[in-house]
Each structure stands twice: as C-alpha cells, then as structure tokens.
C-alpha atoms as a PDB file:
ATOM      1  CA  UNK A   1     277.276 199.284 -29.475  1.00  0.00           C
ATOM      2  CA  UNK A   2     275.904 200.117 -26.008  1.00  0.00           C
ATOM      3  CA  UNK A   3     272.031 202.555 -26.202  1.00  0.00           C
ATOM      4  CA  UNK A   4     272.714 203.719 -23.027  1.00  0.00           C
ATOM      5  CA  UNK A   5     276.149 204.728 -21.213  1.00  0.00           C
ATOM      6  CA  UNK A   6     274.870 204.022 -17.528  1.00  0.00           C
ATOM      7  CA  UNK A   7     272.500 202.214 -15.201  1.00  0.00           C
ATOM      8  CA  UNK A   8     270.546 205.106 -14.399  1.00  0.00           C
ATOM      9  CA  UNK A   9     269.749 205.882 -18.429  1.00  0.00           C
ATOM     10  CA  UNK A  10     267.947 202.399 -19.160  1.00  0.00           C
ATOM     11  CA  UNK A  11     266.093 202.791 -15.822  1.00  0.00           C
ATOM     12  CA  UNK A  12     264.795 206.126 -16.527  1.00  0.00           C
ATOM     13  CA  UNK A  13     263.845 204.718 -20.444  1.00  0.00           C
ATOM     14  CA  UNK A  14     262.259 201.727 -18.200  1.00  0.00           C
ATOM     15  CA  UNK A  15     260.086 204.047 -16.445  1.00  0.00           C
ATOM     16  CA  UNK A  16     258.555 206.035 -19.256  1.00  0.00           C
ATOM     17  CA  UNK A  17     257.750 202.723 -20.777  1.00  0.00           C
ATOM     18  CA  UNK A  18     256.027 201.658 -18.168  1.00  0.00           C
ATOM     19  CA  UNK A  19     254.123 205.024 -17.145  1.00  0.00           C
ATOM     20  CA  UNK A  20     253.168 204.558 -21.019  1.00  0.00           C
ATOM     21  CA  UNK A  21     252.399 201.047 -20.768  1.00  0.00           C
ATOM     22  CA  UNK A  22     250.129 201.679 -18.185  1.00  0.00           C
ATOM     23  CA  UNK A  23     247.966 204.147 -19.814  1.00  0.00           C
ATOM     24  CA  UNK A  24     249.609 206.927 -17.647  1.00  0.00           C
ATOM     25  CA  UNK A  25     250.950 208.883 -19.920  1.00  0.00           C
ATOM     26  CA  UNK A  26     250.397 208.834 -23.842  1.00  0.00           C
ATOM     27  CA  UNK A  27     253.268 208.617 -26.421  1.00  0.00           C
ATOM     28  CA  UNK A  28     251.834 212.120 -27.635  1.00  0.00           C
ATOM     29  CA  UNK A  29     252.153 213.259 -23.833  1.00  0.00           C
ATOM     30  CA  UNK A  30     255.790 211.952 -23.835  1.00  0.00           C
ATOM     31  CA  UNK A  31     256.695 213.289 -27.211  1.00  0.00           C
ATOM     32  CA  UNK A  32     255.657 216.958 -26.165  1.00  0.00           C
ATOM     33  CA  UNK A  33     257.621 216.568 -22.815  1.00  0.00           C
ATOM     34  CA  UNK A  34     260.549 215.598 -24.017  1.00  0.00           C
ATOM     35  CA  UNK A  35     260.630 218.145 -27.455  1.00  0.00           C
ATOM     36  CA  UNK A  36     260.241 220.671 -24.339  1.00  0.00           C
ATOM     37  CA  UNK A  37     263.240 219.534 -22.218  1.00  0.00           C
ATOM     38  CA  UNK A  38     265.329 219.690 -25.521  1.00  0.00           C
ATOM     39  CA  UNK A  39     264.468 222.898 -26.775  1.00  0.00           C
ATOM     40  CA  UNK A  40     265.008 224.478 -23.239  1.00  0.00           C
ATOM     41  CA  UNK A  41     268.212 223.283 -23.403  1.00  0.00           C
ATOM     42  CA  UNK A  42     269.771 224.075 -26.252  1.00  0.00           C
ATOM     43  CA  UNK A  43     271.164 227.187 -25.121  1.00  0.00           C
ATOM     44  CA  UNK A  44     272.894 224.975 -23.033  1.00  0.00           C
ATOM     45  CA  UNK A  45     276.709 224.359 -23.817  1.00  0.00           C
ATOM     46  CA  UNK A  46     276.526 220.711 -22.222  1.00  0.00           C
ATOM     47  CA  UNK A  47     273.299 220.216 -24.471  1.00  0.00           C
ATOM     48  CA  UNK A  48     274.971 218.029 -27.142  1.00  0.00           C
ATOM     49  CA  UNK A  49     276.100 215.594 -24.655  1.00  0.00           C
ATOM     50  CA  UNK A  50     272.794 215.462 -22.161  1.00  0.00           C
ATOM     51  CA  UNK A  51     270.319 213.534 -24.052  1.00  0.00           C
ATOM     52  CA  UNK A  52     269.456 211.239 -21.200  1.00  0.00           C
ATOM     53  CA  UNK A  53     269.753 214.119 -18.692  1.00  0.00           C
ATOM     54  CA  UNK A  54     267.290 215.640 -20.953  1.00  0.00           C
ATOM     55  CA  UNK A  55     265.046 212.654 -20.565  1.00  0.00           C
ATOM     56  CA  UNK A  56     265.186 212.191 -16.982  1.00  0.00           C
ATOM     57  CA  UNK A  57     263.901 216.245 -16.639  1.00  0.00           C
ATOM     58  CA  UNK A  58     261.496 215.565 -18.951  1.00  0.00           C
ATOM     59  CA  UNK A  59     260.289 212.137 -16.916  1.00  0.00           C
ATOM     60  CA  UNK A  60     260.039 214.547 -13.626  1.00  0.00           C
ATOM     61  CA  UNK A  61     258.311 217.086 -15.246  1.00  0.00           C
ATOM     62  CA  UNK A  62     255.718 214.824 -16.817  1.00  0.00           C
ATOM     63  CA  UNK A  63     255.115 212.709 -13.656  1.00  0.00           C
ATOM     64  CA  UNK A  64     254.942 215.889 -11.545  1.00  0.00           C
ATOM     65  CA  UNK A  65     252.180 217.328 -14.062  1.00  0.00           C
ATOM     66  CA  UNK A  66     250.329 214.074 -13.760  1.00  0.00           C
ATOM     67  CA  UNK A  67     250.517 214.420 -10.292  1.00  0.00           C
ATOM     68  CA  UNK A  68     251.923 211.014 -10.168  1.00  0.00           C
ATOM     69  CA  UNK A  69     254.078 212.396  -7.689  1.00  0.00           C
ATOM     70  CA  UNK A  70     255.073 215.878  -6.107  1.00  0.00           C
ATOM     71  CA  UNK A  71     257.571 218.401  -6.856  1.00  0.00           C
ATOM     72  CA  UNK A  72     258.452 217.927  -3.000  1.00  0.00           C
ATOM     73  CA  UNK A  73     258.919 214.387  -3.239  1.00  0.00           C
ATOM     74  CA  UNK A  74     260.983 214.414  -6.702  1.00  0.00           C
ATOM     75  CA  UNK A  75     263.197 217.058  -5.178  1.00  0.00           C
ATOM     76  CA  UNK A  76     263.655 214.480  -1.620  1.00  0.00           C
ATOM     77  CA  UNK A  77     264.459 211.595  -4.218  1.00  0.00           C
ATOM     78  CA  UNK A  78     266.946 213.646  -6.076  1.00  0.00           C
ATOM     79  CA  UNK A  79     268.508 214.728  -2.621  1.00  0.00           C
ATOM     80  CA  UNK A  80     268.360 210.847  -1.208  1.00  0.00           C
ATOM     81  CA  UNK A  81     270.419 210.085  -4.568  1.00  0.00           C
ATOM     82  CA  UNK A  82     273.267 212.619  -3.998  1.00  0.00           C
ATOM     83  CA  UNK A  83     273.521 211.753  -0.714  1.00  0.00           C
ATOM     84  CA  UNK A  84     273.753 208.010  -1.895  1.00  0.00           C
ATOM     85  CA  UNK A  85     276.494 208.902  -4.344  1.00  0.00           C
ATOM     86  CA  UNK A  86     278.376 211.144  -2.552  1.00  0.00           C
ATOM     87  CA  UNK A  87     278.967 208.296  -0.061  1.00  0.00           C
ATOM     88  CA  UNK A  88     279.713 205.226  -2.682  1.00  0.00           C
ATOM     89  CA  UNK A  89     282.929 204.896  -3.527  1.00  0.00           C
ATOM     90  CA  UNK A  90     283.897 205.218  -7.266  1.00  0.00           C
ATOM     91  CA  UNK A  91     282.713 202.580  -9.642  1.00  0.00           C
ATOM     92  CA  UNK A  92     280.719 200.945  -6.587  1.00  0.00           C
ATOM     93  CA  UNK A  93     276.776 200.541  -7.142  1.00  0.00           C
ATOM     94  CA  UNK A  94     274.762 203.204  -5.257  1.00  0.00           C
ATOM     95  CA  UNK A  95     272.549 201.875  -2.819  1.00  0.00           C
ATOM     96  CA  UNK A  96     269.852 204.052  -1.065  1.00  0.00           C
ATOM     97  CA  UNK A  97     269.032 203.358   2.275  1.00  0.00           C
ATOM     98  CA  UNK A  98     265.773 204.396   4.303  1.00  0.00           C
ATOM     99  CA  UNK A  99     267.588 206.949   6.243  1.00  0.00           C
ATOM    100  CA  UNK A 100     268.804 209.425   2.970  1.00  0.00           C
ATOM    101  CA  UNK A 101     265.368 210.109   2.930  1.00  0.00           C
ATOM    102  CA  UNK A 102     264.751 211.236   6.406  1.00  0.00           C
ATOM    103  CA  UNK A 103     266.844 214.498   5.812  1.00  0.00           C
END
C-alpha cells in the first residue's frame, strides 16, 4: 500500500519533519495548523479527497506565520511550479529552472 499518491506529498511530509526536527515548529504548532486547514475545508466538495492538499496549505501557512518565509515568496514558488508543470510533458518529472522565478 503506497502513504502517499505523488512525489510532491512525501516532500511536503519531508518538510514538516524537518521544520519540526529542527525546533522550528512544535508538533503542538503543527497539530493546530493543520486541524485549521481541515476544518476550513470541509465545506469544500473536493475535501474528502485533499488531505495532502490540506497539508501543503497548512505547511505555507505555518512557515509564513513563522516568518520562515514570505507570503510574496510562497506565492513566486507556487507560480515558478505552474509554470514548471504547465511546460513538462505528462508523466515527465518537473524540473524548475532559475528563470520561472524571474517572472
């Protein structure tokens, strides 16, 4: 049985380990974040099937509040992504270069 259906989901568990493993953010801290993300979405009708989308919001949001990085520069990585996708052919690996941030 596979924990996580893509790449990107073990990557974004990855980082809250290691923001917690570093003493960055606390369990507790993590725990709150993510019981947030959840309950905003339940109204949601895609909520059943988002629970890694739901922890990749809740990563941004606690990294943003720790000022671990800005709003500004999560919203230029999300950007740099999509433009990274958009070009990568189906089933391909996604590779960002230096110049989808520069936009």
């Amino acid at each position: 049985m596979r924990v996580f259906a893509e790449p990107w989901e073990a990557r974004a568990f990855a980082m809250v380990r290691a923001l917690q493993d570093a003493g960055l953010v606390t369990p507790t801290e993590w725990t709150a974040a993510l019981a947030e993300e959840v309950r905003r979405a339940q109204d949601s009708p895609a909520a059943a099937d988002a629970s890694y989308h739901h922890w990749l919001s809740a990563l941004e949001s606690v990294v943003a509040a720790k000022n671990l990085a800005t709003t500004d520069t999560l919203s230029a990585s999300r950007a740099a992504w999509a433009r990274a996708a958009h070009r990568t052919p189906h089933g391909d690996p996604i590779e960002l270069h230096p110049d989808d941030f520069d936009r």
